[in-house]
C-alpha atoms as a PDB file:
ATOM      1  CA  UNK A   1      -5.457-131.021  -8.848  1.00  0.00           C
ATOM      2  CA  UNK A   2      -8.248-133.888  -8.696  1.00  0.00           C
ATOM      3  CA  UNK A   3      -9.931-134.723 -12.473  1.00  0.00           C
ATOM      4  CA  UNK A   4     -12.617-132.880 -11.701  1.00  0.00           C
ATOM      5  CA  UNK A   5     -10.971-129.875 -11.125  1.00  0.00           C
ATOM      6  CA  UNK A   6      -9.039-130.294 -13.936  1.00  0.00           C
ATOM      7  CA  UNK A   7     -12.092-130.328 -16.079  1.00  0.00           C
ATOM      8  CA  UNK A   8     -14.156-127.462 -14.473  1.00  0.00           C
ATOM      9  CA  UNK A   9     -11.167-125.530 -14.732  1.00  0.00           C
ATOM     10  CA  UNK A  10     -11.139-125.815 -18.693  1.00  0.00           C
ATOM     11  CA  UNK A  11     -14.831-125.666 -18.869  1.00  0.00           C
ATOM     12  CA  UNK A  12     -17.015-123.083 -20.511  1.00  0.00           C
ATOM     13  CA  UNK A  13     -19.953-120.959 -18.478  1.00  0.00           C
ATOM     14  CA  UNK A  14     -22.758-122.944 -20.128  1.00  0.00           C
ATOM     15  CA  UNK A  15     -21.001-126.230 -18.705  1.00  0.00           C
ATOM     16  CA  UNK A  16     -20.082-124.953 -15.357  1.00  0.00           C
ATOM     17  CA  UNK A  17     -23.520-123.366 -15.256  1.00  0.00           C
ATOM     18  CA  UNK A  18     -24.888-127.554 -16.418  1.00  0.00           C
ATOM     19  CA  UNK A  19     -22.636-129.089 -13.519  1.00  0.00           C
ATOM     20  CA  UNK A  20     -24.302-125.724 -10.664  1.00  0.00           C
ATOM     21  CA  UNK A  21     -28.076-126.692 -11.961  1.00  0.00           C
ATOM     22  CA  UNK A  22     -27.633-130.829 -11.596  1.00  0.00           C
ATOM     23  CA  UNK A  23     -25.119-130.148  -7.954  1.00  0.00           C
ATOM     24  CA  UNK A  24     -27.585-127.776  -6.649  1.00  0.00           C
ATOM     25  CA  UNK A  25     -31.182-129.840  -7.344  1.00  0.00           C
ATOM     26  CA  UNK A  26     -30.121-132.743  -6.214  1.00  0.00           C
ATOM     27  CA  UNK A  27     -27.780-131.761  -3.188  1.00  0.00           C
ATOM     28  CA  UNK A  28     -25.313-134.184  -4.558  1.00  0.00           C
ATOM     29  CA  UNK A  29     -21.641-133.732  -5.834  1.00  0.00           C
ATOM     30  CA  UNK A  30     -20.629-135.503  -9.477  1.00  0.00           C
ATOM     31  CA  UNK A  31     -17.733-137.326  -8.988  1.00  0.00           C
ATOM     32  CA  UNK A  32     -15.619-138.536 -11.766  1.00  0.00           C
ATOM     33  CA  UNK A  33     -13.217-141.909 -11.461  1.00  0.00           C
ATOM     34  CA  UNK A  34     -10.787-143.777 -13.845  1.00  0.00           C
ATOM     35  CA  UNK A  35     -12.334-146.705 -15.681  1.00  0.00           C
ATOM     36  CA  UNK A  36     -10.486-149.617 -15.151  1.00  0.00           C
ATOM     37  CA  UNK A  37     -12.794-152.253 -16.566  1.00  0.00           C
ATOM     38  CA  UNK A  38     -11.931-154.335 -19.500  1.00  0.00           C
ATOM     39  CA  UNK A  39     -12.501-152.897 -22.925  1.00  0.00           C
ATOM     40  CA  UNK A  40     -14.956-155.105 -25.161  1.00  0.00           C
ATOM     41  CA  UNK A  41     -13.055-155.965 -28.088  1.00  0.00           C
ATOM     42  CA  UNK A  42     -16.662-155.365 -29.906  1.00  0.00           C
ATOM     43  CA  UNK A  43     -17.179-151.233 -28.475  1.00  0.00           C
ATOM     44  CA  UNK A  44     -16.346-148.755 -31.219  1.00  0.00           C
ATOM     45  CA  UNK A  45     -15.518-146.160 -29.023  1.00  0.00           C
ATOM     46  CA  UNK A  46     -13.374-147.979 -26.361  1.00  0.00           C
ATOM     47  CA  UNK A  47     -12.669-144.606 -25.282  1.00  0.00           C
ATOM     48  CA  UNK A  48     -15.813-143.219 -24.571  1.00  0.00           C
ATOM     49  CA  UNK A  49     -16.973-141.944 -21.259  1.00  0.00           C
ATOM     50  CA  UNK A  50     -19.822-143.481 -19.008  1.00  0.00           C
ATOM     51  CA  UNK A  51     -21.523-143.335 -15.777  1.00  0.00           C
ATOM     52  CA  UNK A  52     -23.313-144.944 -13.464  1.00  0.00           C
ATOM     53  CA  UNK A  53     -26.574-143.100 -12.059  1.00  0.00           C
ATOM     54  CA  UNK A  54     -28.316-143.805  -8.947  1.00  0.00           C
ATOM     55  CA  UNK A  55     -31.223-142.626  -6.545  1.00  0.00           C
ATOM     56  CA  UNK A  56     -28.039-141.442  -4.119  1.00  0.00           C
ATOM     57  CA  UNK A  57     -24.987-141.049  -6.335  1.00  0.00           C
ATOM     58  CA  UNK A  58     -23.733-140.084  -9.932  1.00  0.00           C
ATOM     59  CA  UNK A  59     -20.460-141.233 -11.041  1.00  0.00           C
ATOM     60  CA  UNK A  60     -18.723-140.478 -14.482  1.00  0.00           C
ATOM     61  CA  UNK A  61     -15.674-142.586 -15.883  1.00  0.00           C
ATOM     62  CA  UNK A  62     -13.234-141.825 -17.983  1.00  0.00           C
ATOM     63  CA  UNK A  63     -10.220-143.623 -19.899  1.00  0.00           C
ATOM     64  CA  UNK A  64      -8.252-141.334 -21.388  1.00  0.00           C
ATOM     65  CA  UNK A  65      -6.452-138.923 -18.963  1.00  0.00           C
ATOM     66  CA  UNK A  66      -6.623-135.813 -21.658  1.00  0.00           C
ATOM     67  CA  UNK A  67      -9.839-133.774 -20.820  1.00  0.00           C
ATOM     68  CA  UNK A  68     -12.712-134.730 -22.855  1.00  0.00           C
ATOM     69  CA  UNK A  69     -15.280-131.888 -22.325  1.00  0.00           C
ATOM     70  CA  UNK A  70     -17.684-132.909 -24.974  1.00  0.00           C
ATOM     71  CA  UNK A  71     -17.941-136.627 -23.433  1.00  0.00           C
ATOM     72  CA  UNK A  72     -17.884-135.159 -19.903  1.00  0.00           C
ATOM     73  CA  UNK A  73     -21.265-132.759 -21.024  1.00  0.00           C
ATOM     74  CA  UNK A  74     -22.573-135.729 -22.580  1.00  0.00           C
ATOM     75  CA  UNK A  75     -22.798-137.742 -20.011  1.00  0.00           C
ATOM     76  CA  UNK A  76     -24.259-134.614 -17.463  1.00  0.00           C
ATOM     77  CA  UNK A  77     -27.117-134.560 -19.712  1.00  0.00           C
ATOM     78  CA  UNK A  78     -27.761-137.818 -18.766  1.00  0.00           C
ATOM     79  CA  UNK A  79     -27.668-137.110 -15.228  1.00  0.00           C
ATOM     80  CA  UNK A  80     -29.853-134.211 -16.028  1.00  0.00           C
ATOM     81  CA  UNK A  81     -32.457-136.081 -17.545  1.00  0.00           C
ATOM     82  CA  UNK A  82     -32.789-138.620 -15.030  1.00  0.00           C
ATOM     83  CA  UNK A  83     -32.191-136.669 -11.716  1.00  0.00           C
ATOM     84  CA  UNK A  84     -33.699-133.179 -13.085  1.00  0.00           C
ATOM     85  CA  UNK A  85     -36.224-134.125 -14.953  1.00  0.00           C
ATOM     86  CA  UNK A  86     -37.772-137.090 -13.522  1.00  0.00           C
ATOM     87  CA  UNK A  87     -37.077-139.674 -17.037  1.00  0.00           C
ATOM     88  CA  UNK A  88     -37.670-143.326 -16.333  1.00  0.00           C
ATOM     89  CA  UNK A  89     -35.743-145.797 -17.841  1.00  0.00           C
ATOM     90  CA  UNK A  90     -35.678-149.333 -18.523  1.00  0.00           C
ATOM     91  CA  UNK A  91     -34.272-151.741 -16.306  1.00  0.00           C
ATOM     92  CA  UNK A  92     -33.894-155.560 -15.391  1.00  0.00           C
ATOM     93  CA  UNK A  93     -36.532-156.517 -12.825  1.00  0.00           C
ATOM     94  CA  UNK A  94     -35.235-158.092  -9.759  1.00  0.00           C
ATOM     95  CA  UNK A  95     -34.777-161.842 -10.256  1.00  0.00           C
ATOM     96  CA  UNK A  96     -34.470-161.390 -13.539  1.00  0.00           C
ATOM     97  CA  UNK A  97     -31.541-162.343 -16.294  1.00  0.00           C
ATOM     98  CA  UNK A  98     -27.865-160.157 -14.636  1.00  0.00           C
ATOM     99  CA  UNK A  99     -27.248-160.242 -18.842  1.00  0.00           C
ATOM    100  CA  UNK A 100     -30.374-158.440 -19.725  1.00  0.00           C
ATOM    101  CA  UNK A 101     -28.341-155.297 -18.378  1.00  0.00           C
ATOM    102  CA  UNK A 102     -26.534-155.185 -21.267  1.00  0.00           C
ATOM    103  CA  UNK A 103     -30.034-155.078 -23.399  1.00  0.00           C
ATOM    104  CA  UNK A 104     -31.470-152.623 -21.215  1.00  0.00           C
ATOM    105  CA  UNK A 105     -28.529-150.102 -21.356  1.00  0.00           C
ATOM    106  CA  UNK A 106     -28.713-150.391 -25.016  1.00  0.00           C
ATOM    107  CA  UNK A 107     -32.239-149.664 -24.944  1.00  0.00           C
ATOM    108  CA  UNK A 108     -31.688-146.357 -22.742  1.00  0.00           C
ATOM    109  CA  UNK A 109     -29.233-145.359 -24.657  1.00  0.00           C
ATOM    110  CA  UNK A 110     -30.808-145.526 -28.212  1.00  0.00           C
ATOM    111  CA  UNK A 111     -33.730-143.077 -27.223  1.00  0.00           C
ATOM    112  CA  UNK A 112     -31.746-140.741 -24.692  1.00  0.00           C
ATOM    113  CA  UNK A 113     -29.321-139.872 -27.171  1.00  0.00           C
ATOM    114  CA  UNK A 114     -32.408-139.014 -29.701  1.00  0.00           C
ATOM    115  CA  UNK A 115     -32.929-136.208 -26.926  1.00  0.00           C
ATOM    116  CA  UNK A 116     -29.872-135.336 -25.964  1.00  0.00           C
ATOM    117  CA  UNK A 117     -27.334-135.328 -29.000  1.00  0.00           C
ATOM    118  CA  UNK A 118     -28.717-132.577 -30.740  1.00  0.00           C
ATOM    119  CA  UNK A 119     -28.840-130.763 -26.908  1.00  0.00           C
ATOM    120  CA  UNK A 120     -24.701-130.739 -27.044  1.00  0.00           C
ATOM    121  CA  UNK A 121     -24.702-128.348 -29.240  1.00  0.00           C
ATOM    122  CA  UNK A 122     -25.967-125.874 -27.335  1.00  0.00           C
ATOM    123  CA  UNK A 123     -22.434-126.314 -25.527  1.00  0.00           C
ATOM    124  CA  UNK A 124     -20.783-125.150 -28.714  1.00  0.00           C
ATOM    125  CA  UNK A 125     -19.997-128.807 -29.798  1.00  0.00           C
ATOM    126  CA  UNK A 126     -20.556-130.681 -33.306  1.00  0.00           C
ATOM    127  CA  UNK A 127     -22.379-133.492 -32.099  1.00  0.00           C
ATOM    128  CA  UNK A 128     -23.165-135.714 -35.323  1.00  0.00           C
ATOM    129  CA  UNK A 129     -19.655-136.520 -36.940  1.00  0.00           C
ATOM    130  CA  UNK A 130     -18.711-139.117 -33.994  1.00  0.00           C
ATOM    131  CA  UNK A 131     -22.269-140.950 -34.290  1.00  0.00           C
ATOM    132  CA  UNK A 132     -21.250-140.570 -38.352  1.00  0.00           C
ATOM    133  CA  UNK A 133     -17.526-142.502 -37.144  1.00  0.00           C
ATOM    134  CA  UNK A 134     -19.554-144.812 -34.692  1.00  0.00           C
ATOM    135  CA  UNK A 135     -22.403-146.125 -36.874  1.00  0.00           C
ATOM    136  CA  UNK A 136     -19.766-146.712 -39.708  1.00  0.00           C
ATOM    137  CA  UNK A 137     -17.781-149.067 -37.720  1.00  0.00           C
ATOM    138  CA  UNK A 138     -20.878-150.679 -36.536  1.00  0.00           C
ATOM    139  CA  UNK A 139     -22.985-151.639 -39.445  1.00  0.00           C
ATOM    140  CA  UNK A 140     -19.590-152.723 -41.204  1.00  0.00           C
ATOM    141  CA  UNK A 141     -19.255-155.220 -39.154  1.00  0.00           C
ATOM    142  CA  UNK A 142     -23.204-156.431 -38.571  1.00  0.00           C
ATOM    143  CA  UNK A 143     -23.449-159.874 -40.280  1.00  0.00           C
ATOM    144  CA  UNK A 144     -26.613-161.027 -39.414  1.00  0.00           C
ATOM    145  CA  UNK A 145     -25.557-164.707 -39.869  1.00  0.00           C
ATOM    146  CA  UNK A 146     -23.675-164.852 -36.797  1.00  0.00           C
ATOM    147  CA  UNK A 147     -26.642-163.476 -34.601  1.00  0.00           C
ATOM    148  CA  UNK A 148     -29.861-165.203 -32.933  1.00  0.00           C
ATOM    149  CA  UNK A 149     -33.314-163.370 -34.079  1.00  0.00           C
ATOM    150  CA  UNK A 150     -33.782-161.380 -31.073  1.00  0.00           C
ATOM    151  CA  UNK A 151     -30.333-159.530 -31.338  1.00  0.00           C
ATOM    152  CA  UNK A 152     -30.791-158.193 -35.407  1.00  0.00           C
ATOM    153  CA  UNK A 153     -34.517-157.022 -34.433  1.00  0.00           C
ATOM    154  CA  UNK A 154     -32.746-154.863 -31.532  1.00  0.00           C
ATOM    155  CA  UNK A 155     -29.553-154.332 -33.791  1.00  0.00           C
ATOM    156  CA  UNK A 156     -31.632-153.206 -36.631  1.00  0.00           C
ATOM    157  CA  UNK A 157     -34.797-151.431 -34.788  1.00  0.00           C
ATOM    158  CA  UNK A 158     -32.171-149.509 -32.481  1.00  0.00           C
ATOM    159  CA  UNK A 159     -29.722-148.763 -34.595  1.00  0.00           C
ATOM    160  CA  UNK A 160     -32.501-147.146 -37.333  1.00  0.00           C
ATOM    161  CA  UNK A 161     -33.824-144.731 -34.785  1.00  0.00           C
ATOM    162  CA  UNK A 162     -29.607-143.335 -34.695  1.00  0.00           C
ATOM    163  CA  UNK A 163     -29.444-143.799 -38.104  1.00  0.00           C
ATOM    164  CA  UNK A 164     -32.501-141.409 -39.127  1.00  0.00           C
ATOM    165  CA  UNK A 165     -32.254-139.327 -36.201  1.00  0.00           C
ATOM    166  CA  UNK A 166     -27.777-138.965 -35.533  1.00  0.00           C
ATOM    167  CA  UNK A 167     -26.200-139.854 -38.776  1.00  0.00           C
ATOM    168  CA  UNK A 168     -25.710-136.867 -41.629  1.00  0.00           C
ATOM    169  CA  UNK A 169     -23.332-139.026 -43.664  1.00  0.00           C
ATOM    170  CA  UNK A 170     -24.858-140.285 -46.648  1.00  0.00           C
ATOM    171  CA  UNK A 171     -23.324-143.392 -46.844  1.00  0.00           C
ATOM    172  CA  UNK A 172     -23.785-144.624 -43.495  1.00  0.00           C
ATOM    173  CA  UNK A 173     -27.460-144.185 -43.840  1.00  0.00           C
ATOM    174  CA  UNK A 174     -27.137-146.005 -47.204  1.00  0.00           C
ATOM    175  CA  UNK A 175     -24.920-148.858 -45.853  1.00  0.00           C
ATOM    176  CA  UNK A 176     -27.540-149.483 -42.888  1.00  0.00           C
ATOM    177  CA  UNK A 177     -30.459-149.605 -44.840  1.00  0.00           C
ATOM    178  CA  UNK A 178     -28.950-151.896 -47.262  1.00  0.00           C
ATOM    179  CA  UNK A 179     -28.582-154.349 -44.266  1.00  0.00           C
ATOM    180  CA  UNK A 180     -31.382-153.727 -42.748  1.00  0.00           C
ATOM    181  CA  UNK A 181     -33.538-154.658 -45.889  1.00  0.00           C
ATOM    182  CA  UNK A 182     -30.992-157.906 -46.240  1.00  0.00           C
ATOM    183  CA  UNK A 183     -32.460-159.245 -43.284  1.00  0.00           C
ATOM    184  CA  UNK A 184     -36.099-158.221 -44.179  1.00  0.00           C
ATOM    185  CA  UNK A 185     -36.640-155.892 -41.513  1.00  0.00           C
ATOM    186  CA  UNK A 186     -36.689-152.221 -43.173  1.00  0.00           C
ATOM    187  CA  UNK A 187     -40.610-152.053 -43.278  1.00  0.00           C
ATOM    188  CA  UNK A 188     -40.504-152.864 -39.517  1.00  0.00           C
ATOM    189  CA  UNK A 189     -38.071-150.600 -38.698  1.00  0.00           C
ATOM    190  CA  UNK A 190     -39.925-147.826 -40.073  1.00  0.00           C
ATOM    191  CA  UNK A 191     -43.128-148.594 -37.865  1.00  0.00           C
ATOM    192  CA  UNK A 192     -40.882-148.737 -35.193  1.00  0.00           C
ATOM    193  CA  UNK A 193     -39.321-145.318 -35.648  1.00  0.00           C
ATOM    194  CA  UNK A 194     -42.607-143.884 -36.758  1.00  0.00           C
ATOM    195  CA  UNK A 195     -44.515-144.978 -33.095  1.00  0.00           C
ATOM    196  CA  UNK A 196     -41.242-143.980 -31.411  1.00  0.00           C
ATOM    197  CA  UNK A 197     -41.513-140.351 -33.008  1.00  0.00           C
ATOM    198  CA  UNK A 198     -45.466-140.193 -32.219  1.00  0.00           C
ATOM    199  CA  UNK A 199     -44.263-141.063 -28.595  1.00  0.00           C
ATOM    200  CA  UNK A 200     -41.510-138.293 -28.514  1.00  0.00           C
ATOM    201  CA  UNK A 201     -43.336-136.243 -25.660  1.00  0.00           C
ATOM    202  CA  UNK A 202     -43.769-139.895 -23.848  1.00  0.00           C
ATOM    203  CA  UNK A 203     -40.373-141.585 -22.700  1.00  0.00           C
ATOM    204  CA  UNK A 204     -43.214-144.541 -20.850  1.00  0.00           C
ATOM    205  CA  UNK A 205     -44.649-145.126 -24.279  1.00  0.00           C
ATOM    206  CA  UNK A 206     -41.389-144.968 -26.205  1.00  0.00           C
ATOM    207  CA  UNK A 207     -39.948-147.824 -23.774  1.00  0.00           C
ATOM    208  CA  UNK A 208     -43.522-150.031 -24.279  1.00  0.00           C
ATOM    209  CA  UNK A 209     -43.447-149.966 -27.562  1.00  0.00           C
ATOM    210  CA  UNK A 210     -39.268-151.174 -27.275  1.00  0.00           C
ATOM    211  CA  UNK A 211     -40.170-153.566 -25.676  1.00  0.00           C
ATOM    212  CA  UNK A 212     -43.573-155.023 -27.789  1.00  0.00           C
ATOM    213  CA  UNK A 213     -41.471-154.822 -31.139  1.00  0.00           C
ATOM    214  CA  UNK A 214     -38.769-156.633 -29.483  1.00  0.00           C
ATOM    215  CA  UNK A 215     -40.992-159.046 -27.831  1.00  0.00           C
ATOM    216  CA  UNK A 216     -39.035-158.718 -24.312  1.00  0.00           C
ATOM    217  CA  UNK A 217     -41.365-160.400 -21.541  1.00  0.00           C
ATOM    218  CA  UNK A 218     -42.694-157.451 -19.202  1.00  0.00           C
ATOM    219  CA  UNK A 219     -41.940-159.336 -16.064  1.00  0.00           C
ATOM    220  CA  UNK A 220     -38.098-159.191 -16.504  1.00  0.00           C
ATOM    221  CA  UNK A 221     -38.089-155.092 -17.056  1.00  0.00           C
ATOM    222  CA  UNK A 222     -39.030-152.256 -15.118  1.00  0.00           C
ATOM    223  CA  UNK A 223     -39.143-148.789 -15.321  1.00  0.00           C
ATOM    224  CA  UNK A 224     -37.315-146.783 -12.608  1.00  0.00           C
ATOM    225  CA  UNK A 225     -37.575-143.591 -11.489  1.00  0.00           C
ATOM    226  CA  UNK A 226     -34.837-141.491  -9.411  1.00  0.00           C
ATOM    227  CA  UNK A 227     -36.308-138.898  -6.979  1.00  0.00           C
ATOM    228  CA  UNK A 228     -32.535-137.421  -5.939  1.00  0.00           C
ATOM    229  CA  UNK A 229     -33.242-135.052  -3.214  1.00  0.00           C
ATOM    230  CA  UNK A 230     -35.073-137.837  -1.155  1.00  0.00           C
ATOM    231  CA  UNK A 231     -32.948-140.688  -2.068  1.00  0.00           C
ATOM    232  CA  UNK A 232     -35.870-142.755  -3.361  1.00  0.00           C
ATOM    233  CA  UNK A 233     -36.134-145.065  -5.976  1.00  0.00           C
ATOM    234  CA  UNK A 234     -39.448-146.134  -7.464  1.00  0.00           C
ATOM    235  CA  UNK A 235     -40.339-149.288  -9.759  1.00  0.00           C
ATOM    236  CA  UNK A 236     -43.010-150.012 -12.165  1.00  0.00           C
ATOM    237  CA  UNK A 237     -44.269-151.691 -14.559  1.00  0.00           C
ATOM    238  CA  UNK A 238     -43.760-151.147 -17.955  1.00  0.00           C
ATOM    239  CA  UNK A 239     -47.160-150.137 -19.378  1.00  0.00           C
ATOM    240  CA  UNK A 240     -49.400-151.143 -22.064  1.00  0.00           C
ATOM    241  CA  UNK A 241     -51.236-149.093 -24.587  1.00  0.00           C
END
């Protein structure tokens, strides 16, 4: 029995019925592979699944060989927000910095998960506790006097949008704001999260205003959209407003 099977054969109707809707639109099968890149000593989920999302292909990874079904919906939402509904996101322009994936993915994930966190539920699973477990580990270990300026803006401006929007635990909002207004920024961040909420209905103006408040030059990021069923992939400019 191949992964996959293994997982659609312990998967509910509602996530069998998720995996039908992306497989059918975009013509495409999901394939899922072993991850056998290095761990980063710094992730606090070394576990976690990913994927990697194209204008021809979706692939999900996974490191633990027991069957994670809530990591394996997670990341179908993902797919189903890019291919399915047409999302941009943010990417390095051609030419441009290879590290400034690492911002980028960072980026994408900080607003998709604003969207589709809460939608795991709907897939009968508690969705908040391991973003509770996650930003613990992470703001314990933010010290702002090992980091350049442009990393605590993004660590602090990112991380606030999870914190208001993903994090029920009392404390771990608590222990992130306290940091956040060490460094000065807590005003800021609340502009930030307040244009990013006006913006909800607007993933192009939610990535502009990323990437004015984190001063990232527009000529090394794109937006990129994946039309599936034609195999194209379109760039543009990030836009102003």
């Amino acid at each position: 029995m191949t992964v996959k099977e293994e997982y659609l054969k312990q998967a509910t109707s509602p996530v069998l019925a998720l995996v039908k809707e992306i497989e059918s639109f975009s013509g495409k099968e999901i394939t899922l592979h072993q991850n056998s890149a290095p761990v980063s000593p710094t992730d606090p989920n070394p576990e976690a699944m990913s994927r990697c999302v194209s204008e021809s292909r979706a692939e999900i990874y996974y490191r633990n060989t027991n069957v994670d079904m809530h990591g394996f919906v997670h990341e179908l939402l993902h797919i189903r927000r890019w291919w399915l509904e047409g999302i941009p996101q943010i990417l390095p322009a051609i030419g441009s910095d290879d590290s400034n994936v690492t911002v980028t993915s960072q980026i994408e994930n900080s607003l998709e998960h604003l969207v589709i966190v809460p939608q795991e539920e709907d897939f009968g699973f508690e969705p908040y506790e391991y973003w509770n477990r996650t930003h613990r580990a992470i703001w314990e270990k933010f010290d702002a006097a090992t980091l350049d300026d442009f990393v605590i803006r993004k660590h602090c401006f990112l991380g606030w949008l999870s914190i208001k929007k993903l994090v029920t635990d009392p404390e771990v909002r608590q222990l992130a704001e306290d940091k956040i207004a060490a460094v000065g920024l807590l005003k800021e961040a609340n502009k930030f999260k307040a244009k990013i909420d006006r913006y909800a209905n607007s993933k192009e103006r939610q990535l502009s205003t990323v990437v004015r408040f984190l001063g990232i030059p527009r000529s090394e990021v794109v937006l990129v959209y994946f039309d599936i069923r034609n195999g194209r992939r379109t760039e543009v400019p990030v836009p102003r407003h």
